[in-house]
Structure formats: C-alpha cells, structure tokens
C-alpha atoms as a PDB file:
ATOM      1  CA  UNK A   1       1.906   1.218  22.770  1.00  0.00           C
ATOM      2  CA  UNK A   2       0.846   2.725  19.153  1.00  0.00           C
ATOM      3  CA  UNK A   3       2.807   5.058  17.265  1.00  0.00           C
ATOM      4  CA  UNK A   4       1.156   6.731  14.120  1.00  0.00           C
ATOM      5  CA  UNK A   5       2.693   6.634  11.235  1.00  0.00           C
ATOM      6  CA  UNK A   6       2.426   9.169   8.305  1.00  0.00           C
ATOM      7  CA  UNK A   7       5.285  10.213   6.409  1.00  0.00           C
ATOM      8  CA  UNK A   8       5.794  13.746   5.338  1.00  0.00           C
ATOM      9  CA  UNK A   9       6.205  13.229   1.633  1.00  0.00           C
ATOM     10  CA  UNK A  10       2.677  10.956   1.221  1.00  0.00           C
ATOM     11  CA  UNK A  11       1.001  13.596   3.364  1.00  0.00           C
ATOM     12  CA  UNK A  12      -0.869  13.341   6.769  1.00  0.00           C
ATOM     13  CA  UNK A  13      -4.822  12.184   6.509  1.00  0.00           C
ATOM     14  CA  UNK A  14      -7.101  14.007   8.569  1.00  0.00           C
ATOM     15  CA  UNK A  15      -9.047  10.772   9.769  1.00  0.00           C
ATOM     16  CA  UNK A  16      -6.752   7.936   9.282  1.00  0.00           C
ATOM     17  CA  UNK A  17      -2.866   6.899   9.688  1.00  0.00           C
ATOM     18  CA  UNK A  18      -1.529   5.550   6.812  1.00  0.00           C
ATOM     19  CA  UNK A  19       0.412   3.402   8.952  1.00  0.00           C
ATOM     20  CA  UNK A  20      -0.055   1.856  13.235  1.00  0.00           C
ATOM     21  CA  UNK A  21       3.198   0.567  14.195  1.00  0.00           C
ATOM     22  CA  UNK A  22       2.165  -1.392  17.525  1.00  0.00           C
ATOM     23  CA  UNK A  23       4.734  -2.291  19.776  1.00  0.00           C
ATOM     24  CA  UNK A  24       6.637  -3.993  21.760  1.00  0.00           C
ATOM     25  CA  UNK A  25       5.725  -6.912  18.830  1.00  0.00           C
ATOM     26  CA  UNK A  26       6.323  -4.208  16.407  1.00  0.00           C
ATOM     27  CA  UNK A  27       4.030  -4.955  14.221  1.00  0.00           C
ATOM     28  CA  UNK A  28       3.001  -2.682  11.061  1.00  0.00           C
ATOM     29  CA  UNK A  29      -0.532  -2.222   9.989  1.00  0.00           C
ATOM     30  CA  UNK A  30      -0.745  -0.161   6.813  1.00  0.00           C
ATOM     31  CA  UNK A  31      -4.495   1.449   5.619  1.00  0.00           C
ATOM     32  CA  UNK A  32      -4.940   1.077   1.719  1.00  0.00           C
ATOM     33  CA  UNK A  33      -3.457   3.124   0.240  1.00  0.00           C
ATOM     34  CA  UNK A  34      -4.213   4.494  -3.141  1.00  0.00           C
ATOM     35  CA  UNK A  35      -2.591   6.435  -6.011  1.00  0.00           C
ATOM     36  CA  UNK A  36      -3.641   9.827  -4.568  1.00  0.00           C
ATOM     37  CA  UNK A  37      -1.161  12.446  -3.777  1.00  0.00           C
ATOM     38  CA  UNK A  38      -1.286  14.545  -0.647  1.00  0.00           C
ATOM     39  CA  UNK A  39      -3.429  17.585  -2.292  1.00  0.00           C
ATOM     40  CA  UNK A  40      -5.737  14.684  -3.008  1.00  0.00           C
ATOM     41  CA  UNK A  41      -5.058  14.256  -7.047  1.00  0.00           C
ATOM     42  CA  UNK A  42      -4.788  11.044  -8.838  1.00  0.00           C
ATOM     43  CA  UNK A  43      -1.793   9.773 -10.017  1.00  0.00           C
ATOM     44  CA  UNK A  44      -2.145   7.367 -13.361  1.00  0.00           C
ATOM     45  CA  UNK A  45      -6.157   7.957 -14.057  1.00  0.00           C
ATOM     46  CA  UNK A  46      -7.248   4.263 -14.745  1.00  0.00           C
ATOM     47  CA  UNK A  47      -3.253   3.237 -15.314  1.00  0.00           C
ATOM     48  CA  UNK A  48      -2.827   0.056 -13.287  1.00  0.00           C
ATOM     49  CA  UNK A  49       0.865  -0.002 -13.634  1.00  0.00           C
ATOM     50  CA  UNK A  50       1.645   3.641 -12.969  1.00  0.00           C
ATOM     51  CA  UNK A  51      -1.083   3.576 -10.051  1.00  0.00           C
ATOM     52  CA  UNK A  52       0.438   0.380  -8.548  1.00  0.00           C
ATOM     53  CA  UNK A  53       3.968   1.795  -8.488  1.00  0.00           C
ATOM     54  CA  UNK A  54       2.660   4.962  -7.042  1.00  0.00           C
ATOM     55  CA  UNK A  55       1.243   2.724  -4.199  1.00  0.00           C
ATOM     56  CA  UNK A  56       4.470   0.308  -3.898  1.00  0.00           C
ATOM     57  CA  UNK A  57       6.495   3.646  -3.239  1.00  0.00           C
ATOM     58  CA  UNK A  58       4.082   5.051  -0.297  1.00  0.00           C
ATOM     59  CA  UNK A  59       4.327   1.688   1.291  1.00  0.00           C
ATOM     60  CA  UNK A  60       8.289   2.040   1.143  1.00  0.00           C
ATOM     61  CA  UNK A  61       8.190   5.044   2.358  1.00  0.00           C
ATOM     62  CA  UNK A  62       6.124   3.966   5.448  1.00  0.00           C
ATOM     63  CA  UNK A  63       7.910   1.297   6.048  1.00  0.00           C
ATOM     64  CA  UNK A  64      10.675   3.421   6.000  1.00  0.00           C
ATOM     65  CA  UNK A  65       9.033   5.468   9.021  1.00  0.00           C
ATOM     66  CA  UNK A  66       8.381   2.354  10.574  1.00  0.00           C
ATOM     67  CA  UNK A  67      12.441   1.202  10.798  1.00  0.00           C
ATOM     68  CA  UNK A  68      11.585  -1.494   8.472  1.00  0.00           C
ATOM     69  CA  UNK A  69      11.778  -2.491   4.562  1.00  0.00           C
ATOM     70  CA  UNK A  70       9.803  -4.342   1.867  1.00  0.00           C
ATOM     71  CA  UNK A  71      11.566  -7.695   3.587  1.00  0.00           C
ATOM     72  CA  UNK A  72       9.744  -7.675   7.210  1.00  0.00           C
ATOM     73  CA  UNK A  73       6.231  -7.412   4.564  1.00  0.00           C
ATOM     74  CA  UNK A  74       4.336 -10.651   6.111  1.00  0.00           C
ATOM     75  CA  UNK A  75       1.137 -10.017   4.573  1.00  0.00           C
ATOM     76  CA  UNK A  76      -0.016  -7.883   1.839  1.00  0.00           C
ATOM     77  CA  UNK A  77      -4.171  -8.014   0.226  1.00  0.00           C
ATOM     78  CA  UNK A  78      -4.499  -6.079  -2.969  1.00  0.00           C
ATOM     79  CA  UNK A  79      -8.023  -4.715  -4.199  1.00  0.00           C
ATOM     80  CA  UNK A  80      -8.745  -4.440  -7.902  1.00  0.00           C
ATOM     81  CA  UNK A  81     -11.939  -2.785 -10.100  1.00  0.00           C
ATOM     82  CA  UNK A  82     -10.883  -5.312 -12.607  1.00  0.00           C
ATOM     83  CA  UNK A  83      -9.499  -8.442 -11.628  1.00  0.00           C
ATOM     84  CA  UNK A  84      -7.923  -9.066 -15.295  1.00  0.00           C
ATOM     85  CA  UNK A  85      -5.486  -6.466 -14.378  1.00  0.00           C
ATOM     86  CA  UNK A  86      -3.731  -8.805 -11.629  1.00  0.00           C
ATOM     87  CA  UNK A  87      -0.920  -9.697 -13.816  1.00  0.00           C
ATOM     88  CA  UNK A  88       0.137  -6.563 -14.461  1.00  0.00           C
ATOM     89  CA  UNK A  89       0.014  -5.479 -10.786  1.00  0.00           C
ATOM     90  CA  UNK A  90       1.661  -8.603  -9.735  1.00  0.00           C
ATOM     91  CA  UNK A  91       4.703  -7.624 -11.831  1.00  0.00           C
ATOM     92  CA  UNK A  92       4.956  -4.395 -10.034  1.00  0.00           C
ATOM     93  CA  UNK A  93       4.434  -5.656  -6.896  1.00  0.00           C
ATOM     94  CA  UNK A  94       7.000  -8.407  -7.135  1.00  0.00           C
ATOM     95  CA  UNK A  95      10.128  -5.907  -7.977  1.00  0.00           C
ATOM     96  CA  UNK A  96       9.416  -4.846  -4.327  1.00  0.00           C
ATOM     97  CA  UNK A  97       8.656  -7.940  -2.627  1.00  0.00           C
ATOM     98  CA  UNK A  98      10.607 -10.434  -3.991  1.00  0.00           C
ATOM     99  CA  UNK A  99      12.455 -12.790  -2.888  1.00  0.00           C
ATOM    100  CA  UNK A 100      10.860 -12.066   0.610  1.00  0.00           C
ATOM    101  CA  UNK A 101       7.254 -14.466  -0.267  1.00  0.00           C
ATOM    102  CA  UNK A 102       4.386 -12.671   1.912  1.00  0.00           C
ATOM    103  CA  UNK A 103       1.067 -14.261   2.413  1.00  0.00           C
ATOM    104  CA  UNK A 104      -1.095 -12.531   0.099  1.00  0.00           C
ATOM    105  CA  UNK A 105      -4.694 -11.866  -1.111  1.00  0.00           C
ATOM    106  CA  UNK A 106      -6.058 -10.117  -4.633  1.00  0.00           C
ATOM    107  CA  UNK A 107      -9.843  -8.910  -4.133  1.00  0.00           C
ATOM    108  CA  UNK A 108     -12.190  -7.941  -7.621  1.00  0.00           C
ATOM    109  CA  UNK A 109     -14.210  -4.760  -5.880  1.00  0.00           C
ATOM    110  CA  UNK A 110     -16.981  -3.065  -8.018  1.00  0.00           C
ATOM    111  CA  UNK A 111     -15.289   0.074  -6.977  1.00  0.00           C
ATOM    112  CA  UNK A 112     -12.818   2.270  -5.098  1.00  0.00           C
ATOM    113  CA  UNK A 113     -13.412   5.658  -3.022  1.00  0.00           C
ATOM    114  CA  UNK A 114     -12.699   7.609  -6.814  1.00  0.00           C
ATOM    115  CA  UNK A 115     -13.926   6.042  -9.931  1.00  0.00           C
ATOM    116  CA  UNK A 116     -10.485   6.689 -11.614  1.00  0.00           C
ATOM    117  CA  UNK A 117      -8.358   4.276  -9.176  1.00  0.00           C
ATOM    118  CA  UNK A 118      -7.981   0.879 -10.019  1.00  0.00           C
ATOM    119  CA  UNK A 119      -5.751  -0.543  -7.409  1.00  0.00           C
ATOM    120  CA  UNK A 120      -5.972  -0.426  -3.561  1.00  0.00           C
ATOM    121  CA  UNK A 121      -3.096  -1.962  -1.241  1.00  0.00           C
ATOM    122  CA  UNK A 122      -2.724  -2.913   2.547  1.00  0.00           C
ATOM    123  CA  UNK A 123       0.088  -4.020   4.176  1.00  0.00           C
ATOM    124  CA  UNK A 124       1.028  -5.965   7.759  1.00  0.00           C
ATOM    125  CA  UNK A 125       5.081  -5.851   8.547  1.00  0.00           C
ATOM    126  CA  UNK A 126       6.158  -7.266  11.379  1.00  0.00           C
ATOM    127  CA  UNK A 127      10.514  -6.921  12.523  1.00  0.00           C
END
C-alpha cells in the first residue's frame, strides 16, 4: 500500500509526490526537493544557506505528513553545483538531523533543473 504525500503548504506537483510513504514497513521516500515555492519561484537565488534551510523545512513538513520527524531520517543524499559549498550546507543540515546520524551521500552535479539552485535534497525515513 502507497500513500502520496504532498503537504498543502509546499504545494502539490503535477507529475511527482514530494513524498511515497509505503506501508505496512512504513517507509518514507522523499523526491529532491529544491528551494522552489509552490507558484514555482526561487527562494535564495544562488544562496546555499538560505536555499538549504528552505529545503530542510519542506522535508519537516513532509515528514510531518508522514507521522514522522527529522529522527526516523535513515538516509539522506544531498546534490550540490559546487561541491565547496558542503560545509555550509552541512551546518544547516545538522541543526535538523542531529543527534539522530543518517547514512548520507553529498553529490558535485554540473547543474540543477534552474540554473539559480544550488542545493538538491532526498530523503528515506523509515518508523
């Protein structure tokens, strides 16, 4: 059994969930999600920090949907246009994550869907 997940304040995608929660294992898949609002504007043009925050905040708010919190995160891959800016994205990341130690993965991409994002962010959660 699959239940879609899309929470009302990130805004519904017309070809994608944001989030699968699968069940009975009840396990979360998140898509990447980027610092886009639901009209489709950018949030932080080319601001790693801002954008990453943005992002840490949708996947809260799924979560949220999903009956779970940043602690049942067991796996989280980040995508970066420039992989210099994985300390500062790390530091974001880790006011959400920590103490709870995911297995993780950081990507350098040439690009994103929109030349302005930096930072793209999936998630598995399983409770």
């Amino acid at each position: 059994m699959r239940k879609n997940i899309n929470p009302k304040n990130i805004g519904e995608p017309e070809v994608y969930s944001h989030g699968v929660l699968v069940s009975p294992t009840n396990i979360l898949f998140t898509s990447g999600q980027v610092a886009m609002d639901s009209n489709g504007n950018i949030i932080g043009k080319n601001d790693i920090k801002v954008q990453t925050e943005y992002i840490m905040e949708n996947i809260k708010n799924i979560l949220n949907e999903g009956g779970m919190d940043f602690g049942n995160i067991i796996k989280i891959n980040m995508y970066l246009v420039n992989i210099d800016d994985l300390p500062k994205a790390l530091a974001i990341r880790n006011k959400y994550i920590l103490p709870n130690k995911p297995v993780a993965t950081g990507v350098g991409v040439t690009s994103l869907v929109k030349p302005e994002l930096k930072i793209e962010i999936e998630i598995v959660a399983v409770r």
